[in-house]
Protein backbone atom coordinates (compact mmCIF):
# COMPACT_ATOMS: atom_id res chain seq x y z
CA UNK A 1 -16.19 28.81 24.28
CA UNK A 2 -19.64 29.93 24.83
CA UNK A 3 -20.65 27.32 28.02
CA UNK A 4 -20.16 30.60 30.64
CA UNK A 5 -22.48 33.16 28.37
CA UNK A 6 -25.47 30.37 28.10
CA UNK A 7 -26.84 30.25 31.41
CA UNK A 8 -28.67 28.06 33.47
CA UNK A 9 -31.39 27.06 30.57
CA UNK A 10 -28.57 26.27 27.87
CA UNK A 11 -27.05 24.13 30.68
CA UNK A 12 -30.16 22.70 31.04
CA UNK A 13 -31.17 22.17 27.42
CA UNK A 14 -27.30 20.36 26.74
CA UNK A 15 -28.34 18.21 29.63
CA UNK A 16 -31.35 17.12 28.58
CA UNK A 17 -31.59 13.52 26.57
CA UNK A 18 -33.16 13.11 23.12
CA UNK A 19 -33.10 15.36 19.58
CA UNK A 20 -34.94 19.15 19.97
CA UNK A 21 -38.46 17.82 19.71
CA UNK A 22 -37.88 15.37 23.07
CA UNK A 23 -35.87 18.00 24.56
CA UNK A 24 -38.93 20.39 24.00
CA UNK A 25 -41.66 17.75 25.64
CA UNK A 26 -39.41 17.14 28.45
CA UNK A 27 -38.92 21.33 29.28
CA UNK A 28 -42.61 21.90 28.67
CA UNK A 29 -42.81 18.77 31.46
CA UNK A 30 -40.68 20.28 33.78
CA UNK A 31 -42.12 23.90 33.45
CA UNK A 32 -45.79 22.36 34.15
CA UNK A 33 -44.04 21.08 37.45
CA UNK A 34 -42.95 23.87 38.66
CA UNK A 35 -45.90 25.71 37.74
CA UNK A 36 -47.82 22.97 39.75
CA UNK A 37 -45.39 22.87 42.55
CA UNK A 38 -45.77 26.82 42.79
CA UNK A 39 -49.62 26.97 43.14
CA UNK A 40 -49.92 23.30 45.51
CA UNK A 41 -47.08 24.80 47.33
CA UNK A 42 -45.12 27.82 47.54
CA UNK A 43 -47.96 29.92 46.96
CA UNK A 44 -50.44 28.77 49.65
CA UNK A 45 -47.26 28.70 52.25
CA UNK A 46 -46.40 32.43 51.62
CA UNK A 47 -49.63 33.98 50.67
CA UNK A 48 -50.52 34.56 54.77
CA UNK A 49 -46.97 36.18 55.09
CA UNK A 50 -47.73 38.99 52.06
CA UNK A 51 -49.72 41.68 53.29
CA UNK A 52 -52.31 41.64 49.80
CA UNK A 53 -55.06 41.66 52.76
CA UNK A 54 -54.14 44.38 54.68
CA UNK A 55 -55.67 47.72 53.60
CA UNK A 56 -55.94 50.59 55.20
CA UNK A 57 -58.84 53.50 54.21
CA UNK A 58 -58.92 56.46 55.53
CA UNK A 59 -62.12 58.39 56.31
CA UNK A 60 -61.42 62.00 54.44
């Protein structure tokens, strides 16, 4: 049985309700989520913890 060796999207895909072409509008949904989630979100929180800001030059 091949339910261990698919992985989180197979799980996901089995899960999801309708034939391949709903299945496929409902992932592309979720992904733009995420995505949106991510850039509202996650992003803005964390980007004052990374140190992208933070350079150093030295005078040679």
């Amino acid at each position: 049985m091949g339910d261990e060796r698919d992985g989180m999207y197979g799980w996901i895909w089995r899960n999801l309700p309708g034939n391949a072409w709903v299945k496929a509008l409902i992932s592309l949904v979720l992904v733009m989520a995420v995505v949106y989630v991510l850039f509202q979100f996650v992003f803005p929180w964390a980007e004052p913890l990374l140190p992208f800001n933070d350079v150093t030059v030295d005078n040679q």
